[in-house]
N, C-alpha and C. Protein backbone atom coordinates (compact mmCIF):
# COMPACT_ATOMS: atom_id res chain seq x y z
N UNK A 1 -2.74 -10.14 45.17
CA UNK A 1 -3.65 -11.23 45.49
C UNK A 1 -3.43 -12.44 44.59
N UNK A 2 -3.56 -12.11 43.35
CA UNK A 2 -3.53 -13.22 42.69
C UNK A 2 -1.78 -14.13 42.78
N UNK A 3 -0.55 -13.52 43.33
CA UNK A 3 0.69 -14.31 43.23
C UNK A 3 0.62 -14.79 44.53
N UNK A 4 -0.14 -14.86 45.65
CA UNK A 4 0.26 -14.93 47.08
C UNK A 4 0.33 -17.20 47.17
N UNK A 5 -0.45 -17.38 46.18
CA UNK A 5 -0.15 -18.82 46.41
C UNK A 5 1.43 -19.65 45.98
N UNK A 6 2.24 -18.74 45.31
CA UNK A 6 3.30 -19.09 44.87
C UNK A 6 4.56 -18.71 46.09
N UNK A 7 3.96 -17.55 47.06
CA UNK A 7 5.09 -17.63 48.02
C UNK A 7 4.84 -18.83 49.07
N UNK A 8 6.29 -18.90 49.56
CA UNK A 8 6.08 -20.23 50.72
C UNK A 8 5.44 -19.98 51.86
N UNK A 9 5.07 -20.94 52.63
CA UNK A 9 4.46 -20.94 53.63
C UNK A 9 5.69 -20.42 55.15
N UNK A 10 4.76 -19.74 55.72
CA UNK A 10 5.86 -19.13 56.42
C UNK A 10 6.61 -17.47 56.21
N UNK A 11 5.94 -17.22 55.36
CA UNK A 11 6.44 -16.02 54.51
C UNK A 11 6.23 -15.18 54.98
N UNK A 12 6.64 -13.76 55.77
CA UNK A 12 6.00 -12.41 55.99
C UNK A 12 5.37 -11.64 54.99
N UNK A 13 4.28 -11.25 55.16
CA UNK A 13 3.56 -10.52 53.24
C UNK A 13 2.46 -9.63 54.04
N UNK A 14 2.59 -8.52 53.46
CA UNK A 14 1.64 -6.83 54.20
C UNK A 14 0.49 -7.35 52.99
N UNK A 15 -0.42 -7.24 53.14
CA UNK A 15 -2.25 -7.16 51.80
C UNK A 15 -2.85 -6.53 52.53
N UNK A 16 -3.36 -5.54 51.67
CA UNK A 16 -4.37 -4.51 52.01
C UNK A 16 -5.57 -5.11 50.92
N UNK A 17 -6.99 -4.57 51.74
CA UNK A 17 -8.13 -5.43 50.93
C UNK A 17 -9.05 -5.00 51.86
N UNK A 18 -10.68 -5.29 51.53
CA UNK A 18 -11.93 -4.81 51.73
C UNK A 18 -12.22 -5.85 52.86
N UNK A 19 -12.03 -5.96 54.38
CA UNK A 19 -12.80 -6.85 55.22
C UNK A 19 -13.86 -7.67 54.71
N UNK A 20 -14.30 -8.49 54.48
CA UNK A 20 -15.66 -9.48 54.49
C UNK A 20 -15.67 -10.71 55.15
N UNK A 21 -17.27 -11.14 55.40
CA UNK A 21 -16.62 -12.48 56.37
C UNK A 21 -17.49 -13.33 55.34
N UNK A 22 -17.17 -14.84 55.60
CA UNK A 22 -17.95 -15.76 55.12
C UNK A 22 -19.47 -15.86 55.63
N UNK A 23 -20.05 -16.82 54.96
CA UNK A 23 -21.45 -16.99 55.34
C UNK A 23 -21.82 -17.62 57.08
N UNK A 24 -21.10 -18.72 57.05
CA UNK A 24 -21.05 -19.04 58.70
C UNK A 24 -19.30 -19.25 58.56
N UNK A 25 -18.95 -18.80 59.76
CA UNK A 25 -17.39 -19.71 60.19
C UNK A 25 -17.13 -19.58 61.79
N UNK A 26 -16.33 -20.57 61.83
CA UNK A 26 -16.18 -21.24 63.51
C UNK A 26 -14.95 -19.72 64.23
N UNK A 27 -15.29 -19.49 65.01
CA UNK A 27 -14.49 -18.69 65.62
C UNK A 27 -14.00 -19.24 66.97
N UNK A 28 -12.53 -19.92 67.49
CA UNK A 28 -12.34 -20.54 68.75
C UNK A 28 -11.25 -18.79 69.17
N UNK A 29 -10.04 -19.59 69.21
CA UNK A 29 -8.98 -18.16 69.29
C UNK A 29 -8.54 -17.48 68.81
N UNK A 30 -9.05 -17.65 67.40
CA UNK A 30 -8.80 -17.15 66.20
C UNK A 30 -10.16 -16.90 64.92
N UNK A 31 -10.17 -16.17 64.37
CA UNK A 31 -11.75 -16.15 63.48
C UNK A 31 -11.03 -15.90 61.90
N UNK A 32 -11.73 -16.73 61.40
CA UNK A 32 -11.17 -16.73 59.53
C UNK A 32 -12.24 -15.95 58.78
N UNK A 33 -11.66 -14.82 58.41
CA UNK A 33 -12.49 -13.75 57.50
C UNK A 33 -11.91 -13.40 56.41
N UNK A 34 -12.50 -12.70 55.47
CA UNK A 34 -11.91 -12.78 54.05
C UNK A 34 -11.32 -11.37 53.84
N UNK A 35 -10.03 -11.18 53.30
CA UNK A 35 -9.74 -10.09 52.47
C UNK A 35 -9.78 -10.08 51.10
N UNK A 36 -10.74 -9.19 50.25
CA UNK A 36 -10.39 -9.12 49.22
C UNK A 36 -10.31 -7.69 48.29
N UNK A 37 -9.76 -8.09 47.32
CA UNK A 37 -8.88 -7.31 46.67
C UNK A 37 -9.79 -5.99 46.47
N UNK A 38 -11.09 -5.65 45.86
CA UNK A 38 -11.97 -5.15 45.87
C UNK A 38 -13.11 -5.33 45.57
N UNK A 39 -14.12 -4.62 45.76
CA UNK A 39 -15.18 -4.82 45.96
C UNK A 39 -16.17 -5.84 44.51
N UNK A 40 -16.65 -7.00 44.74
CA UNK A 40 -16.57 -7.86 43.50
C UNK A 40 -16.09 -8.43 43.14
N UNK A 41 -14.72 -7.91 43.83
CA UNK A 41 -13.33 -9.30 42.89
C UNK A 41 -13.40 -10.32 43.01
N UNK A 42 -12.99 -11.42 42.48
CA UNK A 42 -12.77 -12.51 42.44
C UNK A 42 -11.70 -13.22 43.36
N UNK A 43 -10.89 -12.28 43.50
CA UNK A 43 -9.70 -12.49 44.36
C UNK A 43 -9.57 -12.41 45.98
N UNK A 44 -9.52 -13.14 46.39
CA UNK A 44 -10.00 -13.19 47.54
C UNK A 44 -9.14 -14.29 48.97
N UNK A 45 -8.64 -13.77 50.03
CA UNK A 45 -7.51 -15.04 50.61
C UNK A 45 -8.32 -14.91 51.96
N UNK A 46 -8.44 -15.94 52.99
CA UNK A 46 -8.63 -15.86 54.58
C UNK A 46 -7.53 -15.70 55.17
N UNK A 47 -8.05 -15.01 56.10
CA UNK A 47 -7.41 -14.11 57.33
C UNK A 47 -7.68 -14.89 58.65
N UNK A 48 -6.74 -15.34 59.17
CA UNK A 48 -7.10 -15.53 60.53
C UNK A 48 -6.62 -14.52 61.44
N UNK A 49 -7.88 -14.27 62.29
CA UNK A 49 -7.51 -13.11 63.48
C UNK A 49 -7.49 -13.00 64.78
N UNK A 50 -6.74 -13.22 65.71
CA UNK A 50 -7.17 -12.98 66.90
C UNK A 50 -7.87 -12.80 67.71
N UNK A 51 -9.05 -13.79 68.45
CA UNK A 51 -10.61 -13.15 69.06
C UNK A 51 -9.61 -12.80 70.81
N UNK A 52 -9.92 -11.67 70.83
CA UNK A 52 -10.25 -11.38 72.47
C UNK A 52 -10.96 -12.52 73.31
N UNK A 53 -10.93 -12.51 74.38
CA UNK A 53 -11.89 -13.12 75.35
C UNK A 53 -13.37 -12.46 75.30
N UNK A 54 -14.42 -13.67 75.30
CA UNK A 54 -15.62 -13.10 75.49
C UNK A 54 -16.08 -11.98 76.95
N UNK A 55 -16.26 -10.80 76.58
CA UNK A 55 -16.87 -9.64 77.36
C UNK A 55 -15.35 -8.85 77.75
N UNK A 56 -14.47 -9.10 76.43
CA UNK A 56 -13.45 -8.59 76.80
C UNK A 56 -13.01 -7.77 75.60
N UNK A 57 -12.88 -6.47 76.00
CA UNK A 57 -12.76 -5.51 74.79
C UNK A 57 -11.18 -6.11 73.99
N UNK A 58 -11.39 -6.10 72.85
CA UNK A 58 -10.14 -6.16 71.88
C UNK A 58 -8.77 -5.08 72.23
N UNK A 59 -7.99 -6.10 72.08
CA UNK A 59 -6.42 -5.57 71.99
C UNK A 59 -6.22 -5.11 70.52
N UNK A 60 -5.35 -3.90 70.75
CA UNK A 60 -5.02 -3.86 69.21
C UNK A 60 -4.87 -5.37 68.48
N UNK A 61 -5.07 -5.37 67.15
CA UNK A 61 -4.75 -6.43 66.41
C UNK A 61 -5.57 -7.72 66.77
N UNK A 62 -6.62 -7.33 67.26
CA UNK A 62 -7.56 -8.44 67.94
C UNK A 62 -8.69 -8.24 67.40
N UNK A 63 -9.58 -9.24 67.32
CA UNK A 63 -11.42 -8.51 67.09
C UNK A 63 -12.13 -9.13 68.64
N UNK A 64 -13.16 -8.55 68.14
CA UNK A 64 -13.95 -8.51 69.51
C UNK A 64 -14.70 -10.07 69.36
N UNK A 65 -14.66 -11.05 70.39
CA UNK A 65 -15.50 -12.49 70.10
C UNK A 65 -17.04 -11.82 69.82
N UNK A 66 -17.36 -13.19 69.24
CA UNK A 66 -18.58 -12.66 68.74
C UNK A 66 -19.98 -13.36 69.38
N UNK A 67 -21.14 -12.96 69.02
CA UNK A 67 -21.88 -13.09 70.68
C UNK A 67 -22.50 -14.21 69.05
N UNK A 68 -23.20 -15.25 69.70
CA UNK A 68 -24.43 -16.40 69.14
C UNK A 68 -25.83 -16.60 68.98
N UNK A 69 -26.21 -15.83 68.11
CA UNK A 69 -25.53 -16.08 66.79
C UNK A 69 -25.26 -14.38 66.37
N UNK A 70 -24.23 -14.21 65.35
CA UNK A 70 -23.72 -13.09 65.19
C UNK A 70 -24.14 -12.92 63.66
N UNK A 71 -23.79 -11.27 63.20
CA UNK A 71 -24.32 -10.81 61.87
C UNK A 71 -23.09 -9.86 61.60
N UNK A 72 -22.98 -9.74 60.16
CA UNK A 72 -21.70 -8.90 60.00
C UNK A 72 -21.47 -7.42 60.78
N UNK A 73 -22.45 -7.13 61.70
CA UNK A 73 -22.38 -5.78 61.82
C UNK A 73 -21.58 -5.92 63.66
N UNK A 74 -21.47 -7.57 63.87
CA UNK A 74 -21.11 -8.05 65.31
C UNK A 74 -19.56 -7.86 64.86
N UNK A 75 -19.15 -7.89 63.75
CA UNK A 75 -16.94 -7.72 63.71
C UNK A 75 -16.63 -6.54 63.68
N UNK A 76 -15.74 -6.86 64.88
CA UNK A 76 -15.49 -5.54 65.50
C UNK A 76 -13.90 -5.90 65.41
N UNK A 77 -12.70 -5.39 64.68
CA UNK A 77 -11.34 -5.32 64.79
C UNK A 77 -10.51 -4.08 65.19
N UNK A 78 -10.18 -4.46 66.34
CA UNK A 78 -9.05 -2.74 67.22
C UNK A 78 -8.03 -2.88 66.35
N UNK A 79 -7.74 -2.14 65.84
CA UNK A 79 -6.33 -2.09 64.78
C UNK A 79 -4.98 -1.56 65.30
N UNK A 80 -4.13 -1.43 64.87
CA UNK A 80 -2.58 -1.13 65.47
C UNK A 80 -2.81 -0.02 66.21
N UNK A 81 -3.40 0.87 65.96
CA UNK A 81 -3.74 2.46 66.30
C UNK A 81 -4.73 2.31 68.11
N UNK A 82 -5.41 1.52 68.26
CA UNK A 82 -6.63 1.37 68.93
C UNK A 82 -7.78 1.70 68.05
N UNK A 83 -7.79 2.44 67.26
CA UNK A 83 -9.33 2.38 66.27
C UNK A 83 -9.90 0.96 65.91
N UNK A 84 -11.09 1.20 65.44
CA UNK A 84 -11.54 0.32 64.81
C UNK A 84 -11.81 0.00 63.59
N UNK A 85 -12.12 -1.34 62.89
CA UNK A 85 -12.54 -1.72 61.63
C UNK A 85 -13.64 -2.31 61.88
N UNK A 86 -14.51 -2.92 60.47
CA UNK A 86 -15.61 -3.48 60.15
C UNK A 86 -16.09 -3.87 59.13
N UNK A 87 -16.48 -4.69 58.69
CA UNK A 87 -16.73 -5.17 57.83
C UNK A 87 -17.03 -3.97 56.21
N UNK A 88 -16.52 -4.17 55.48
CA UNK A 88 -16.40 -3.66 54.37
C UNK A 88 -15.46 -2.15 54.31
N UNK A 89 -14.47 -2.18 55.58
CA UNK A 89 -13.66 -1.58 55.53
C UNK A 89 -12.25 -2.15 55.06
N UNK A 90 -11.44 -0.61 54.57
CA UNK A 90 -10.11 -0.98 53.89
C UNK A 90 -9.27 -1.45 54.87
N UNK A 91 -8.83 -2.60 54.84
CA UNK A 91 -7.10 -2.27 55.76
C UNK A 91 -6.34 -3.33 55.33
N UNK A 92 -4.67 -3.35 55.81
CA UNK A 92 -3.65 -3.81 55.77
C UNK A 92 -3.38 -4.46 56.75
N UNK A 93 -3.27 -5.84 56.25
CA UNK A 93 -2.53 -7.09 57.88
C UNK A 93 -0.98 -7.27 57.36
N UNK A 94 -0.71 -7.95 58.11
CA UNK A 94 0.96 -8.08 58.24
C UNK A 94 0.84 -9.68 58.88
N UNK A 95 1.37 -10.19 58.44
CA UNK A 95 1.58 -11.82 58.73
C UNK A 95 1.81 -13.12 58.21
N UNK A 96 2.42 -13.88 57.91
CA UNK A 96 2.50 -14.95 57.35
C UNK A 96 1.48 -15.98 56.66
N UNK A 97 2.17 -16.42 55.50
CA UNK A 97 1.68 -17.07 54.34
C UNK A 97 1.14 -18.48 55.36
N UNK A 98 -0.04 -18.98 55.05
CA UNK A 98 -0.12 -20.22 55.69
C UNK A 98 -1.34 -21.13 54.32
N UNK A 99 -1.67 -22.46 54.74
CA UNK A 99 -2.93 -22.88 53.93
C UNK A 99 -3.57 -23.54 54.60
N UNK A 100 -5.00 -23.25 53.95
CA UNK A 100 -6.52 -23.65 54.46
C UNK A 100 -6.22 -25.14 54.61
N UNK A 101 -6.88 -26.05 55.63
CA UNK A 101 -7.08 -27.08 55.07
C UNK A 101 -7.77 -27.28 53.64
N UNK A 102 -8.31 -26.65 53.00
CA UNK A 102 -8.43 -27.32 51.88
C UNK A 102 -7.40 -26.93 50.23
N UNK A 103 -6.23 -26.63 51.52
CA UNK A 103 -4.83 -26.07 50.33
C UNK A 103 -4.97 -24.80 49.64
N UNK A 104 -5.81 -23.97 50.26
CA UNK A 104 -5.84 -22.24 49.53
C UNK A 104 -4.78 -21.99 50.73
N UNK A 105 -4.40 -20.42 49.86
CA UNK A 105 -3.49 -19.96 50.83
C UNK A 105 -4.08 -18.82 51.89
N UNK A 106 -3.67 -18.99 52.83
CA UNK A 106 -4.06 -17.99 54.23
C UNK A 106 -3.23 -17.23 54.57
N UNK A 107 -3.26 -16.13 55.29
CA UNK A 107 -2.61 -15.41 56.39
C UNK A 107 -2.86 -15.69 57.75
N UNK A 108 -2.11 -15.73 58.58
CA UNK A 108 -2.35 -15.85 59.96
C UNK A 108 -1.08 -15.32 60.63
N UNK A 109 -0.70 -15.67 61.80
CA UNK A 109 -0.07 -15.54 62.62
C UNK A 109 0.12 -13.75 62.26
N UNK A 110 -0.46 -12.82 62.30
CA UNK A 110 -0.94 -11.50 62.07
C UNK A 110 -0.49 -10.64 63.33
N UNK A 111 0.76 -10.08 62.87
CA UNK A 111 0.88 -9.38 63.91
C UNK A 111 1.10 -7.65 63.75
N UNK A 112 0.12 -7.13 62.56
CA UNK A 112 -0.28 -5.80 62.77
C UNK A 112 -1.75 -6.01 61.53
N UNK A 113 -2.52 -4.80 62.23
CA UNK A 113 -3.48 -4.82 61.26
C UNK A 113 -4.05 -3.37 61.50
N UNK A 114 -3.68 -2.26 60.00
CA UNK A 114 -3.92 -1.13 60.12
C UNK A 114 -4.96 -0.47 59.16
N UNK A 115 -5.33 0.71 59.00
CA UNK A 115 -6.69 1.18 58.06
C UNK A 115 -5.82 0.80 57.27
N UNK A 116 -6.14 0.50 56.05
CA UNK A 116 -5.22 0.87 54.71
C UNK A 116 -5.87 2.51 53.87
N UNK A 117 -4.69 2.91 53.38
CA UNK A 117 -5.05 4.19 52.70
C UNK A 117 -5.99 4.48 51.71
């Protein structure tokens, strides 16, 4: 967590980390939620993820859109397997280095997301 701002943008990089979401955030085709390192840490990067279509169950590697107004117990992520995740669960994404508009570094373009061990 803490070296991921020094790789380039564009980068393939696996992080495993504790699901959490922010206090409010905009979800269009994609939803920005937080991984972090563990529980308390300080360390902490956004995730952008894949929303399904509304009333449309999640594809692996997708979360479920979220209904208005929503509460952490509404993120719902189908993982590589078809199982699911949720908020303050472990797992591992797979996807490229990107940055926030406000120049932190992100993951996105995510193309696996599994329990982590």
């Amino acid at each position: 967590f803490d070296t991921i701002g020094t790789y380039p943008e564009g980068r393939l990089v696996i992080l495993s980390g504790l699901l959490e979401m922010f206090k409010s955030t905009y979800c269009g085709t994609e939803c920005g939620l937080l991984l972090v390192e563990h529980t308390g840490s300080p360390n902490k990067v956004t995730i952008f993820v894949k929303v399904a279509a509304k009333g449309v169950e999640p594809s692996p590697n997708q979360m479920k859109a979220l209904p208005d107004p929503f509460s952490k117990w509404d993120v719902v992520i189908c993982l590589n397997d078809g199982t699911y995740a949720y908020i303050d669960n472990r797992i591992t994404v797979t996807g490229r280095i990107c940055k926030t508009t406000a120049g932190e570094p992100c993951i996105s373009s995510i193309t696996k997301i599994e329990s982590a061990k």
